[in-house]
N, C-alpha and C. Protein backbone atom coordinates (compact mmCIF):
# COMPACT_ATOMS: atom_id res chain seq x y z
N UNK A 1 -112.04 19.45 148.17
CA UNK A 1 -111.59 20.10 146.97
C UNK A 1 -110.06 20.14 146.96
N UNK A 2 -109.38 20.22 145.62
CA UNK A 2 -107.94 20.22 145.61
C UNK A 2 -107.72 21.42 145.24
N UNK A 3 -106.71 22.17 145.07
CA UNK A 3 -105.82 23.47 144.59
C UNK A 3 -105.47 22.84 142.78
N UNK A 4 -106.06 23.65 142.08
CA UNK A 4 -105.85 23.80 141.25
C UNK A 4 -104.75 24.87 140.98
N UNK A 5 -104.06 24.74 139.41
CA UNK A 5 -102.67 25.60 139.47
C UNK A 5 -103.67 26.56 138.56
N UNK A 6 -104.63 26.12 138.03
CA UNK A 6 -104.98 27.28 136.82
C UNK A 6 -106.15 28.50 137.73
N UNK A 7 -106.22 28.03 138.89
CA UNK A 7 -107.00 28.94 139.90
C UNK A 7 -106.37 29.98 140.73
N UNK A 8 -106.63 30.96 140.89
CA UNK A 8 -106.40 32.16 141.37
C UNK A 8 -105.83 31.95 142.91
N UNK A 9 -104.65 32.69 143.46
CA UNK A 9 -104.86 32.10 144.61
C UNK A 9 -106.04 32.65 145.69
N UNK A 10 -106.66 33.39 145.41
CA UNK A 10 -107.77 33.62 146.57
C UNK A 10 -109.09 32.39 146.19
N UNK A 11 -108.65 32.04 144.74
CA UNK A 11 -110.06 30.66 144.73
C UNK A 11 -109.76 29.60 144.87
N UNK A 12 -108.58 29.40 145.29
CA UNK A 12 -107.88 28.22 146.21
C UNK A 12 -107.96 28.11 147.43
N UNK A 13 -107.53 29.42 148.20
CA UNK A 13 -107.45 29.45 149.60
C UNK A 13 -109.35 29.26 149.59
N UNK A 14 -110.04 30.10 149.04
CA UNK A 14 -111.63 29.86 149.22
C UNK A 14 -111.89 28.58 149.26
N UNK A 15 -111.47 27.18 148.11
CA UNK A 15 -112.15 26.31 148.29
C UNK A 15 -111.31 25.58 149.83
N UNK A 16 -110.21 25.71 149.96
CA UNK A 16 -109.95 25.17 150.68
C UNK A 16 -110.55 25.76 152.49
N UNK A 17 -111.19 26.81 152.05
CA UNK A 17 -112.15 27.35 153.70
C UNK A 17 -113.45 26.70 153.83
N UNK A 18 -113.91 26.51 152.65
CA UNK A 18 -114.97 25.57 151.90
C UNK A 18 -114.52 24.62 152.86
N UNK A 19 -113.99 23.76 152.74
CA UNK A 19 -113.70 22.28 153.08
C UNK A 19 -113.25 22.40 154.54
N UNK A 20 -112.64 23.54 155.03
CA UNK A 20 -112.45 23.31 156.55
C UNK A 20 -113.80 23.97 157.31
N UNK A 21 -114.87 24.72 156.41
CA UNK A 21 -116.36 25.28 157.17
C UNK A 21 -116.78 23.61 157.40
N UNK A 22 -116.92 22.85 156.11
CA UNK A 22 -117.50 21.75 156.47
C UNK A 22 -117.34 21.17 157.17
N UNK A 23 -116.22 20.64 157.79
CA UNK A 23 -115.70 19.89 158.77
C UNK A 23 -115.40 21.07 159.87
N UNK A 24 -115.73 21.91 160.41
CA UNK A 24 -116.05 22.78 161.12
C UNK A 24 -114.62 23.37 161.53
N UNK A 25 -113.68 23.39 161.37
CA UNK A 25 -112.69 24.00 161.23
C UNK A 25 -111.89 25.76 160.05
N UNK A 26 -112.96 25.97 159.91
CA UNK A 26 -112.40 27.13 158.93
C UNK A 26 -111.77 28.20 160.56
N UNK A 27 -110.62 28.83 159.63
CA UNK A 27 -109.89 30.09 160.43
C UNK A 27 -110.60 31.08 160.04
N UNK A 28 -111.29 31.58 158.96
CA UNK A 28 -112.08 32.80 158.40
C UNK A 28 -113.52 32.88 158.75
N UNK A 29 -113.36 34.14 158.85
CA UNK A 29 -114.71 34.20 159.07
C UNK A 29 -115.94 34.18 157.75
N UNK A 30 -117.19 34.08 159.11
CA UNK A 30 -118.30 33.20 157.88
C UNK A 30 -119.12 34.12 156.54
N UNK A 31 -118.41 35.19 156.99
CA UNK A 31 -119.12 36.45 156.16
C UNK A 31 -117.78 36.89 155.63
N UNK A 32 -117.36 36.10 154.47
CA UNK A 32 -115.98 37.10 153.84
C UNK A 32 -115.94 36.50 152.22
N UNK A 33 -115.25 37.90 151.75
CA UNK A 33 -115.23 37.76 150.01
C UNK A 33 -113.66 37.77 150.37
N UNK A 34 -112.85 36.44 149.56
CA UNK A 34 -111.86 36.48 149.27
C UNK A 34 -111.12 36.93 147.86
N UNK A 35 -110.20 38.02 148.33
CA UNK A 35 -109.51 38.78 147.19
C UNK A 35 -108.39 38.10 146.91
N UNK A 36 -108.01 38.30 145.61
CA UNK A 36 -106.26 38.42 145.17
C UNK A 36 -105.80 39.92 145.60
N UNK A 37 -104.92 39.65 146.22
CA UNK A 37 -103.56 41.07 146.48
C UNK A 37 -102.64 41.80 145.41
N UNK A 38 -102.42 41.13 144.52
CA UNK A 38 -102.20 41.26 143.25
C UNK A 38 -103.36 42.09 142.09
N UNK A 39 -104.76 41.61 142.28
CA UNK A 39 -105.09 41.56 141.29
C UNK A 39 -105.35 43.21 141.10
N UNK A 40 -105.51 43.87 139.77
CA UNK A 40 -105.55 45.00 139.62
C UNK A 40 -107.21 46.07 140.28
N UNK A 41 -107.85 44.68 139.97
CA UNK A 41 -109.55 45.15 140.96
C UNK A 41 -109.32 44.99 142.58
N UNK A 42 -107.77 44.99 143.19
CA UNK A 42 -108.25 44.25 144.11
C UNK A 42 -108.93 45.78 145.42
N UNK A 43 -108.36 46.46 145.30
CA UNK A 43 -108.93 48.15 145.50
C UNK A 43 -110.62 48.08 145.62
N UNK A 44 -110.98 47.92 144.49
CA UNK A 44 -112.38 47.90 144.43
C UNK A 44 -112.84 47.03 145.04
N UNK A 45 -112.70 45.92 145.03
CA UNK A 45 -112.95 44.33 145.49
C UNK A 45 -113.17 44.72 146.85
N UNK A 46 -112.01 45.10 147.65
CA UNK A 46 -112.22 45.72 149.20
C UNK A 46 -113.43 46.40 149.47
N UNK A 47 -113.11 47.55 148.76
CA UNK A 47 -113.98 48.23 148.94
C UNK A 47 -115.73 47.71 148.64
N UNK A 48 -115.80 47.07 147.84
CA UNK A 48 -117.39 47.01 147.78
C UNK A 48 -117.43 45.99 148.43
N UNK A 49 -116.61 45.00 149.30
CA UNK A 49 -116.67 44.07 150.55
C UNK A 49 -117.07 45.00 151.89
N UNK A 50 -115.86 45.81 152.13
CA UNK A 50 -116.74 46.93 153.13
C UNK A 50 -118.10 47.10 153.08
N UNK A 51 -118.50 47.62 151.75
CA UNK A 51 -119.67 48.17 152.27
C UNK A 51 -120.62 46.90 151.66
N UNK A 52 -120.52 45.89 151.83
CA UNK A 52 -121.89 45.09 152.12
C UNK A 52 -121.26 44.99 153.64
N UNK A 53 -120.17 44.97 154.13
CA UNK A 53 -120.47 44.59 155.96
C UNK A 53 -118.96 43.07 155.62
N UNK A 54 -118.87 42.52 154.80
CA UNK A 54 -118.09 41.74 154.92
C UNK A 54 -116.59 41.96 155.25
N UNK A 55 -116.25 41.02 155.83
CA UNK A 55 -114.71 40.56 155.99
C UNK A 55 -113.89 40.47 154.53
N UNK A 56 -112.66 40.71 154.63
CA UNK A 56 -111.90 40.23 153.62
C UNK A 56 -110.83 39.53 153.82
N UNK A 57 -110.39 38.46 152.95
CA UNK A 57 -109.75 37.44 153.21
C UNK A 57 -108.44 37.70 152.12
N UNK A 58 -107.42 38.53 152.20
CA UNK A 58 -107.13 39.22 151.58
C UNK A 58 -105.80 38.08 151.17
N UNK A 59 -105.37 37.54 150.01
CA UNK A 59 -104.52 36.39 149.65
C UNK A 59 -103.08 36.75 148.60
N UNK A 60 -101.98 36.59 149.16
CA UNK A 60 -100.76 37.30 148.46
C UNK A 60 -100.73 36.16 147.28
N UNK A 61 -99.80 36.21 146.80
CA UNK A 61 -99.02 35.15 145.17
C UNK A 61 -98.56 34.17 145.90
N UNK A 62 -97.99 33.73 147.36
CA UNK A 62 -97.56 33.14 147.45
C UNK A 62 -98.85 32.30 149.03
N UNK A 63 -99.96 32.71 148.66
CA UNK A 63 -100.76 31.47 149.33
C UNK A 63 -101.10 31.95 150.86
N UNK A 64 -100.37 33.14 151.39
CA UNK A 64 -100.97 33.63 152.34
C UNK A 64 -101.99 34.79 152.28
N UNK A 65 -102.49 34.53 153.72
CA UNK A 65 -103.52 35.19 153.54
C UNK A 65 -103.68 36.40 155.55
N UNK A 66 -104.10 37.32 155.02
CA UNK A 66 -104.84 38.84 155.83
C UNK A 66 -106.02 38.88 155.93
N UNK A 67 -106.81 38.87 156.76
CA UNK A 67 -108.13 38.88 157.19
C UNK A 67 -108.40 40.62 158.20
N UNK A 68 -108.95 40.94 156.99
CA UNK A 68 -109.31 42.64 157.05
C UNK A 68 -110.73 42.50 157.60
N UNK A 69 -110.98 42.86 158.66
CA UNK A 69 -112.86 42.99 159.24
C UNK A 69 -113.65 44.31 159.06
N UNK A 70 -114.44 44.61 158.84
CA UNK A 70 -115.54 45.66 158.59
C UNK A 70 -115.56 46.32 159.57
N UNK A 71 -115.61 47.89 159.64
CA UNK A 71 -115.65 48.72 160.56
C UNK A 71 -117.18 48.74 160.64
N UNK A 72 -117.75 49.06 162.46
CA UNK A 72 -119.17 49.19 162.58
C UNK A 72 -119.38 50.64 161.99
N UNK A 73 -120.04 50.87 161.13
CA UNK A 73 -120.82 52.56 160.91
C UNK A 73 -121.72 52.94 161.96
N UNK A 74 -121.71 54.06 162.55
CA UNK A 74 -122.51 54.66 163.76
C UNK A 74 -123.18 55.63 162.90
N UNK A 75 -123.24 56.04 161.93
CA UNK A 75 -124.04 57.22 161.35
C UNK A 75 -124.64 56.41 160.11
């Protein structure tokens, strides 16, 4: 897949994890919803990633990216 300019950057960095899972190289982990850092849902977005258990792949304006992991719940 290529980087599109009219795509978000967290659905860029996504396809491009896409393409390094396949060829077995992805840096992220295999259980993650990638956010925009920017975006105004991105609050919520986290949050309802937490609580299914997922990772977040958290992506600034300028193409980098934070990988936030799920705390274990004991109760």
């Amino acid at each position: 897949m290529t980087a599109d300019s009219k795509h978000s950057p967290a659905a860029t960095v996504m396809a491009e994890a896409i393409d390094l899972a396949i060829e077995g190289r992805s840096p992220y982990p295999e259980r993650a919803a990638f956010v925009d850092a920017d975006a105004p849902s991105a609050g919520h977005d986290i949050e309802r990633a937490a609580d299914e258990g997922l990772s977040v792949v958290l992506v600034s304006a300028d193409g980098s990216t934070r990988v936030l992991k799920p705390e274990l719940r004991t109760h």
